[in-house]
C-alpha atoms as a PDB file:
ATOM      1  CA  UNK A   1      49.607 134.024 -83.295  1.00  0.00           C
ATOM      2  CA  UNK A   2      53.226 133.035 -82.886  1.00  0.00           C
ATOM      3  CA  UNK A   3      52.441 131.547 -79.670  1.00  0.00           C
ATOM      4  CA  UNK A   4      49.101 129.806 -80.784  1.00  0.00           C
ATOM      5  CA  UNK A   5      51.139 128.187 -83.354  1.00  0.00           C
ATOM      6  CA  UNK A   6      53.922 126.717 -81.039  1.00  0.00           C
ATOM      7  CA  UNK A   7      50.886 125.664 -78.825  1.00  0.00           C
ATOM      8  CA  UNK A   8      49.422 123.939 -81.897  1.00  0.00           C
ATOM      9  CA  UNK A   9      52.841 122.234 -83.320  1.00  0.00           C
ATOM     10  CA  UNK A  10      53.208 121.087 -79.708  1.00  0.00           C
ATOM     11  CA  UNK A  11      49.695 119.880 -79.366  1.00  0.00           C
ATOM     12  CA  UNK A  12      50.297 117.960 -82.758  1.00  0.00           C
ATOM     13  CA  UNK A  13      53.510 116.687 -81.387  1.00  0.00           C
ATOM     14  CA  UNK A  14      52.048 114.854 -78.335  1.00  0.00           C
ATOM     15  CA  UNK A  15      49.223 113.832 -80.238  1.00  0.00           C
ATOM     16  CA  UNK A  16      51.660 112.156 -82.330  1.00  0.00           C
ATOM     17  CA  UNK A  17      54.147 110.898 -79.977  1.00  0.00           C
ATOM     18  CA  UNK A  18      50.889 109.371 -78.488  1.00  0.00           C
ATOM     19  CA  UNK A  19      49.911 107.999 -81.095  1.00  0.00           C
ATOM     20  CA  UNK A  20      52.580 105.755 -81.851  1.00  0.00           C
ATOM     21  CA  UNK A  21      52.613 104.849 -78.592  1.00  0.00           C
ATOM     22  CA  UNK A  22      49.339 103.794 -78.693  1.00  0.00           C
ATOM     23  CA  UNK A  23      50.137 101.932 -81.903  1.00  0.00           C
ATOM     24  CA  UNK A  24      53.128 100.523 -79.948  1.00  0.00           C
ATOM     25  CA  UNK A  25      50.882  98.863 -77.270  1.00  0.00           C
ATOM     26  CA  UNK A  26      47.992  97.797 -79.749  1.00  0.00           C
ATOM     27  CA  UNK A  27      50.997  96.131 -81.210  1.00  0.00           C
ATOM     28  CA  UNK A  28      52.241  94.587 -78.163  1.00  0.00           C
ATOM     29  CA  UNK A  29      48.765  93.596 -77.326  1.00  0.00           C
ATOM     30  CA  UNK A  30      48.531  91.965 -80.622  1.00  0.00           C
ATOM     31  CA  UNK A  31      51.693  90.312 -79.815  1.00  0.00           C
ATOM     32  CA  UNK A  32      50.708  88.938 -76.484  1.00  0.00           C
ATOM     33  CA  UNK A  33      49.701  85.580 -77.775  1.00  0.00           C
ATOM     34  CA  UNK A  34      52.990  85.042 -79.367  1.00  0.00           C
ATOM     35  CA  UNK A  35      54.846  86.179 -76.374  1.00  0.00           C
ATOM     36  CA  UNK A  36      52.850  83.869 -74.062  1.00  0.00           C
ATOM     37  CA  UNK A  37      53.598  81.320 -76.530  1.00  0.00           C
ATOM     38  CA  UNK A  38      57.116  81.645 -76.627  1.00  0.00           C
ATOM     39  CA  UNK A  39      57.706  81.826 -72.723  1.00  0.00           C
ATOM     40  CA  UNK A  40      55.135  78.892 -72.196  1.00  0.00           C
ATOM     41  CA  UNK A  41      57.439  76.910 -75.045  1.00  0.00           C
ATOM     42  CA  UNK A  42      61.036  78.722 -72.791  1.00  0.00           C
ATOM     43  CA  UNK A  43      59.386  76.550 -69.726  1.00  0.00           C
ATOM     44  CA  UNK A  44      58.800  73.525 -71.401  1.00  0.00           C
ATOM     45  CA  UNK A  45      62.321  73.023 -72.573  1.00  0.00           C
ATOM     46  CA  UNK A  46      63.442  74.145 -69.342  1.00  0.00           C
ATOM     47  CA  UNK A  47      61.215  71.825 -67.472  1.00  0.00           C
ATOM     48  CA  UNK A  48      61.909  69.175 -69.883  1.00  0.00           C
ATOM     49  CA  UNK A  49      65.743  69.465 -69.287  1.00  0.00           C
ATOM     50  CA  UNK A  50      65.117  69.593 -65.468  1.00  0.00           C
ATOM     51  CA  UNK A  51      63.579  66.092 -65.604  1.00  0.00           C
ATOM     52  CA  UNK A  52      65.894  64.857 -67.821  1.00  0.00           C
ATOM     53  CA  UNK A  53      68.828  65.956 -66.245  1.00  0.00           C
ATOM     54  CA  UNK A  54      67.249  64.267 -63.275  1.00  0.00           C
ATOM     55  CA  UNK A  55      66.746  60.917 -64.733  1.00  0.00           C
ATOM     56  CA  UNK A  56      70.190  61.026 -66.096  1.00  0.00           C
ATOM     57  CA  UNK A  57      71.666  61.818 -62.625  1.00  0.00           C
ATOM     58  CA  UNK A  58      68.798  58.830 -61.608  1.00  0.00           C
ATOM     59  CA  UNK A  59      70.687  55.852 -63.618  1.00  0.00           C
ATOM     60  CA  UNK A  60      73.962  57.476 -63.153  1.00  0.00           C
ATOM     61  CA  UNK A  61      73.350  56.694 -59.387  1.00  0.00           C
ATOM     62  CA  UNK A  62      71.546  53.359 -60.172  1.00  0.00           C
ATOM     63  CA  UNK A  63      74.817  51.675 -61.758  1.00  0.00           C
ATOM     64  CA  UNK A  64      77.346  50.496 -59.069  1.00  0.00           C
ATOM     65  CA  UNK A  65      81.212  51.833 -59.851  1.00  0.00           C
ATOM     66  CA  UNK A  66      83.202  49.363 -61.541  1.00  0.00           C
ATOM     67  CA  UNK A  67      85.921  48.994 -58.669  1.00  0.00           C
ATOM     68  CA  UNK A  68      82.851  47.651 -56.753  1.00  0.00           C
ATOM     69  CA  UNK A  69      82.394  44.806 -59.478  1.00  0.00           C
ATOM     70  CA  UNK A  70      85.508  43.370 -59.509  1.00  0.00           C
ATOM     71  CA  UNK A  71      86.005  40.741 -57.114  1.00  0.00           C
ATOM     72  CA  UNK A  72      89.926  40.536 -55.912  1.00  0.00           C
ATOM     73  CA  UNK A  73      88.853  37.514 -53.476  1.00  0.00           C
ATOM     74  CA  UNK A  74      88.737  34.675 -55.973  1.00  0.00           C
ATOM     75  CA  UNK A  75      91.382  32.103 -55.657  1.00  0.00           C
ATOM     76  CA  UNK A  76      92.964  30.397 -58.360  1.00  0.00           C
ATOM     77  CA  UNK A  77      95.477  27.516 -58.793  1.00  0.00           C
ATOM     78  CA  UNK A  78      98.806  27.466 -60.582  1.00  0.00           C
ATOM     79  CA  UNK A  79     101.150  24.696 -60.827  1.00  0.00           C
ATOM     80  CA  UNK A  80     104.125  23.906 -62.689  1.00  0.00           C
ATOM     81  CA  UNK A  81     105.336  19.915 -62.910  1.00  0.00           C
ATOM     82  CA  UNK A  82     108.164  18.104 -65.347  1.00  0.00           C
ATOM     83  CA  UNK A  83     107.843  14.778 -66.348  1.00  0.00           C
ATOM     84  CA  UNK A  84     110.242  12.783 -68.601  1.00  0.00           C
ATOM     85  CA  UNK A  85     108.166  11.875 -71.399  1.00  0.00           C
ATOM     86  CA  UNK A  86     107.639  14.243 -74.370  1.00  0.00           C
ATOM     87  CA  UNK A  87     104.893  16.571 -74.985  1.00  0.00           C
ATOM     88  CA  UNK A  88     103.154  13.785 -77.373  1.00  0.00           C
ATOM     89  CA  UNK A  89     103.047  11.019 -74.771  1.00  0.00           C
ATOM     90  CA  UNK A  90     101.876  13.875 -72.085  1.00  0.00           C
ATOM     91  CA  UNK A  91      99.274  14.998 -74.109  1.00  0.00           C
ATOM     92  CA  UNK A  92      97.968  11.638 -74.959  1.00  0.00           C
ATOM     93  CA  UNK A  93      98.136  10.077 -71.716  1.00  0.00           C
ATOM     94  CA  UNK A  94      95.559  13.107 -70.798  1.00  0.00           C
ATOM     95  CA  UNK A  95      93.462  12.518 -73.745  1.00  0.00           C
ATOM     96  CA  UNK A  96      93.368   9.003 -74.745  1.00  0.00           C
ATOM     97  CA  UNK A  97      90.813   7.118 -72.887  1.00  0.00           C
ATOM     98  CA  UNK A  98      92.631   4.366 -72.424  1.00  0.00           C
ATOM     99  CA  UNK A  99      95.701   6.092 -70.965  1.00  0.00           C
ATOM    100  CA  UNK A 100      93.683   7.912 -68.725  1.00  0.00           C
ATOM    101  CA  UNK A 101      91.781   5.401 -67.424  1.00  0.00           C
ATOM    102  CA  UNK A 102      95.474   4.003 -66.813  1.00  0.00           C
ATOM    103  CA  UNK A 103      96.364   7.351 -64.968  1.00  0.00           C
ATOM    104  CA  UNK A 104      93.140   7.563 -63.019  1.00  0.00           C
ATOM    105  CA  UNK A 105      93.599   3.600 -61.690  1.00  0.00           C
ATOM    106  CA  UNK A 106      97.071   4.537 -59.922  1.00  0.00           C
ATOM    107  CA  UNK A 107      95.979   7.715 -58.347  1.00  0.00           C
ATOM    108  CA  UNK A 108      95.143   8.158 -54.417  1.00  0.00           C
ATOM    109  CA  UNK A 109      91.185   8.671 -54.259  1.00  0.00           C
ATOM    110  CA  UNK A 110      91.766   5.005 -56.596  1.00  0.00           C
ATOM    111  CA  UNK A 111      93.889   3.206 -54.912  1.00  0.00           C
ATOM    112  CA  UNK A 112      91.660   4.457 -50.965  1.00  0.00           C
ATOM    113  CA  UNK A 113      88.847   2.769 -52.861  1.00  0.00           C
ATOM    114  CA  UNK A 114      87.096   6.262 -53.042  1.00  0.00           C
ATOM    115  CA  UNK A 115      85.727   5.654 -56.472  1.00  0.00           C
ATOM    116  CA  UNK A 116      81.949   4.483 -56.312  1.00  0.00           C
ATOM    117  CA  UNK A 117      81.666   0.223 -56.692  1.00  0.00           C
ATOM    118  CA  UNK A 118      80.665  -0.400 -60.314  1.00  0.00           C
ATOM    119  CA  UNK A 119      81.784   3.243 -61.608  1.00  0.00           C
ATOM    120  CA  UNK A 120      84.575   3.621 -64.222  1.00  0.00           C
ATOM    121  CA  UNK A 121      87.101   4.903 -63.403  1.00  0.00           C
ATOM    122  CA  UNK A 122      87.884   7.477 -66.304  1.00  0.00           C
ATOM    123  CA  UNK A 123      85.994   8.330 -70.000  1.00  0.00           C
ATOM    124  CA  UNK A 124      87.569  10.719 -72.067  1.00  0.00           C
ATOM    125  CA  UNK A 125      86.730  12.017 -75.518  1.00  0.00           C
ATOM    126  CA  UNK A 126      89.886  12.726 -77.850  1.00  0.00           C
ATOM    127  CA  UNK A 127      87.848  15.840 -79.481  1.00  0.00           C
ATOM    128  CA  UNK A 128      86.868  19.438 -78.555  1.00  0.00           C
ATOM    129  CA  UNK A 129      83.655  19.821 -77.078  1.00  0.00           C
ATOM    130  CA  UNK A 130      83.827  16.231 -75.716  1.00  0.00           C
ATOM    131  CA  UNK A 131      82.977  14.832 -72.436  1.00  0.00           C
ATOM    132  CA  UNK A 132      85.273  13.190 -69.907  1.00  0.00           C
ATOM    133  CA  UNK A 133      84.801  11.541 -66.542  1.00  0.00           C
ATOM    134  CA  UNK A 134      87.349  10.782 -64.194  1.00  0.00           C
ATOM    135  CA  UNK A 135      87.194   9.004 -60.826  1.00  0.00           C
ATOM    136  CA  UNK A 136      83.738   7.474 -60.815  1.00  0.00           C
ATOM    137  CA  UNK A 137      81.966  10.793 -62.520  1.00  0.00           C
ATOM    138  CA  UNK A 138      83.026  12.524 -59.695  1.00  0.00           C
ATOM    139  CA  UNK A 139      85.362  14.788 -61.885  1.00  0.00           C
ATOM    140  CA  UNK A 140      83.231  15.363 -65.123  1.00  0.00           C
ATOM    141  CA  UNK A 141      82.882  18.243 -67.544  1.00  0.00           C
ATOM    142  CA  UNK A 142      84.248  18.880 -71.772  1.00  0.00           C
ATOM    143  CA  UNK A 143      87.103  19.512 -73.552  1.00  0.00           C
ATOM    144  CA  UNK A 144      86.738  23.717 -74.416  1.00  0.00           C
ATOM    145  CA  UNK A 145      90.358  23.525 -76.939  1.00  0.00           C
ATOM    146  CA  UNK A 146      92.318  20.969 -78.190  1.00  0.00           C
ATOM    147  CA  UNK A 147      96.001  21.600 -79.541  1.00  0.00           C
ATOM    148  CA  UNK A 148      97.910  18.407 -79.802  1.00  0.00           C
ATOM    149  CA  UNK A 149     100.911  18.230 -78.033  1.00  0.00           C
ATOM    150  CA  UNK A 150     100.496  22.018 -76.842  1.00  0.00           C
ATOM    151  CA  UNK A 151      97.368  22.651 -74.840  1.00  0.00           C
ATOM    152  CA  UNK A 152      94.024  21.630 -73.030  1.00  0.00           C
ATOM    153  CA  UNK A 153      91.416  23.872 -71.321  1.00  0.00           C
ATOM    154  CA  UNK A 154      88.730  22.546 -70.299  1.00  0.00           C
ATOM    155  CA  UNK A 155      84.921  23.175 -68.251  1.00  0.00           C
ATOM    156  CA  UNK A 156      85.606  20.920 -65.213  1.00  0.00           C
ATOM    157  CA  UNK A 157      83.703  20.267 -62.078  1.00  0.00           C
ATOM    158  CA  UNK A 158      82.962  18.554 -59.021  1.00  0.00           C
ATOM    159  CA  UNK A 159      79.941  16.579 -58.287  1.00  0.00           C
ATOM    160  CA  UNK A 160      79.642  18.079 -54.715  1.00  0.00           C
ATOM    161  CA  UNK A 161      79.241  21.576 -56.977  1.00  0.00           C
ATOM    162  CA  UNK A 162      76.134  23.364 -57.386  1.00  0.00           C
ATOM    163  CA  UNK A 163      74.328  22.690 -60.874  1.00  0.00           C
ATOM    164  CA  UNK A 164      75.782  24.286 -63.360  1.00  0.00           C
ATOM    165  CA  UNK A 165      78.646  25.464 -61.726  1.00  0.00           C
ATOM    166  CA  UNK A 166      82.008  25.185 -64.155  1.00  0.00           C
ATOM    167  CA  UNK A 167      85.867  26.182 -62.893  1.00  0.00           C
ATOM    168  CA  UNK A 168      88.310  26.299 -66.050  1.00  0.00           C
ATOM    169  CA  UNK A 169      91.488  23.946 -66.069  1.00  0.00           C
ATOM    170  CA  UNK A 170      94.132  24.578 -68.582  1.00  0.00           C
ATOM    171  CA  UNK A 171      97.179  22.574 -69.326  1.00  0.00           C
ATOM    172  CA  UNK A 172      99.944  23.965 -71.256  1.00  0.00           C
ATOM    173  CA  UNK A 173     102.667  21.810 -72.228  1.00  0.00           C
ATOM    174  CA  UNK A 174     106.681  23.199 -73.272  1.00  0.00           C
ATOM    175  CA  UNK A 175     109.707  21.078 -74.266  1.00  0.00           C
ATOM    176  CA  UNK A 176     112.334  21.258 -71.173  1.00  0.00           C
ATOM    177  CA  UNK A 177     115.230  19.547 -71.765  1.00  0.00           C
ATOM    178  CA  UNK A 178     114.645  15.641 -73.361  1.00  0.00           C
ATOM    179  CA  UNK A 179     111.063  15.957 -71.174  1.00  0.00           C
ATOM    180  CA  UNK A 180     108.309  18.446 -70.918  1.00  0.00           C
ATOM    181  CA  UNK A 181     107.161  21.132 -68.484  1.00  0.00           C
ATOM    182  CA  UNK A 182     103.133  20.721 -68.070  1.00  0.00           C
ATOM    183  CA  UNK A 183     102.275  24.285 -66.818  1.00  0.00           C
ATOM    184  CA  UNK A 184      98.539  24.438 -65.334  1.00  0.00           C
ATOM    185  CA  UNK A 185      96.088  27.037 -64.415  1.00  0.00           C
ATOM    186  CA  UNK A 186      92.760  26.436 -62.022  1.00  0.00           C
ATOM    187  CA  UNK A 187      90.623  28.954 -61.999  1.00  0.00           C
ATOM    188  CA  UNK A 188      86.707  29.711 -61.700  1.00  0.00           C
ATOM    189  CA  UNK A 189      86.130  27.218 -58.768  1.00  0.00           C
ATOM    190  CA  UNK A 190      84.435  27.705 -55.321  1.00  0.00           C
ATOM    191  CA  UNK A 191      86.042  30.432 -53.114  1.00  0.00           C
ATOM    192  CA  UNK A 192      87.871  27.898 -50.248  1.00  0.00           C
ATOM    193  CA  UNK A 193      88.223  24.803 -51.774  1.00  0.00           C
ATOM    194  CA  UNK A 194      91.637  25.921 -53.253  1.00  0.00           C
ATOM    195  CA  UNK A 195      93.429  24.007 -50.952  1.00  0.00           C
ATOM    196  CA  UNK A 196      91.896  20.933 -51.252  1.00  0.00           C
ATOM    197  CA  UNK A 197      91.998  21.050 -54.628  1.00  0.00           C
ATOM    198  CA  UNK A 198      95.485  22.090 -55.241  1.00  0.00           C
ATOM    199  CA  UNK A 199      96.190  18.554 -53.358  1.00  0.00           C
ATOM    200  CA  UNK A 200      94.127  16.726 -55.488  1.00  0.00           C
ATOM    201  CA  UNK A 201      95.194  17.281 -58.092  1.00  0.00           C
ATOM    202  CA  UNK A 202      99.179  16.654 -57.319  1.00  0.00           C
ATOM    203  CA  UNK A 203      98.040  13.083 -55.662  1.00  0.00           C
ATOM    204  CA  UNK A 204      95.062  12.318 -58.375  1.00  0.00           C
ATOM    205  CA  UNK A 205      96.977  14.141 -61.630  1.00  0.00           C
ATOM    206  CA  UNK A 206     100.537  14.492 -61.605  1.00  0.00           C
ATOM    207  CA  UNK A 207     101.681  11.489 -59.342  1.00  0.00           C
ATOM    208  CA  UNK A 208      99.554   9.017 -61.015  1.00  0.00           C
ATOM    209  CA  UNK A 209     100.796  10.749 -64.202  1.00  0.00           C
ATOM    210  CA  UNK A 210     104.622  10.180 -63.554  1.00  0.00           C
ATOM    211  CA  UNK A 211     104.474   6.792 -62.737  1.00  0.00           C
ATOM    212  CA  UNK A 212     102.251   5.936 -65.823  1.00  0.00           C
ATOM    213  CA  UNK A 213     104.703   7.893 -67.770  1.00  0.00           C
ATOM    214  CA  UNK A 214     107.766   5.969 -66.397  1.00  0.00           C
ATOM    215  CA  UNK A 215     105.998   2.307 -67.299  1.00  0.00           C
ATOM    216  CA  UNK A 216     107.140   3.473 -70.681  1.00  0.00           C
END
């Protein structure tokens, strides 16, 4: 009897034991749907970062480094010239059309006969955003700032320049002494006509402009 009963207790054992287990796996079964779901939504995000991560490396390697857009090949102008005249009759003999016209007559292309027959010579506006002309149009281009007595900058070109092709000129005038010290930046103009250009403008700009200025 003792033994029947152990053999029963044990019998009811397993027959629980496998019947949670049973219950167990129905469960999982019942579960599979939701698993399936959740590893099918584990390889979407993962798949999803994989392509992103590749299109971020993508334009990451599409953009050039910034050291290779900087260009340390372009050559610029700068010249430094004293005249004995003060920084009002400097700056007005550069903006005034008259006086300009005056400057432009007793420069070197001028006085070659370089200038075009029937061409003016210079045009000038006194205000900021104006035109001027110098040399038979061959200099043209506008005034960007105006500061009387202190400073001009302006869009300047050549008419042997492609369309729409600007450099920058700035003048910067400073009291030295009883005259003034024109300081002057060229910049933004054709790599190798530098050279050429730095001339022209000491034979065409300053020269010109220190004999006007000494007329008185």
């Amino acid at each position: 009897m003792g033994e029947a009963r152990v053999d029963h207790a044990t019998t009811v054992n397993e027959t629980m034991e496998k019947g949670v287990t049973n219950q167990a796996v129905m469960c999982d079964h019942g579960n599979l749907p939701t698993l399936a779901n959740a590893a099918t939504r584990r390889q979407m995000i993962i798949g999803a970062t994989s392509i992103f991560g590749c299109l971020a490396l993508a334009t990451v390697k599409a953009w050039p480094s910034v050291a290779d857009e900087i260009s340390h090949t372009c050559e610029s102008i700068h010249q430094e010239v004293v005249f004995k005249a003060s920084r009002k009759r400097v700056y007005e003999a550069l903006t005034d059309a008259k006086q300009f016209n005056k400057v432009v007559l007793l420069s070197a292309a001028m006085q070659s006969g370089g200038m075009a027959p029937g061409g003016k010579p210079a045009e000038v506006s006194p205000e900021v955003g104006g035109a001027f002309s110098a040399f038979g149009a061959y200099v043209t281009g506008r005034h960007i700032e105006l500061v009387p007595n202190e400073r001009i900058v302006q869009a300047w070109r050549a008419a042997s320049w492609g369309p729409g092709q600007y450099s920058i000129a700035r003048f910067d005038l400073t009291e030295q002494g009883s005259g003034t010290k024109l300081v002057f930046d060229h910049t933004g103009f054709p790599q190798g006509d530098g050279q050429h250009l730095a001339e022209g403008w000491r034979m065409n700009y300053w020269e010109p402009l220190d004999k006007y200025l000494a007329q008185g």
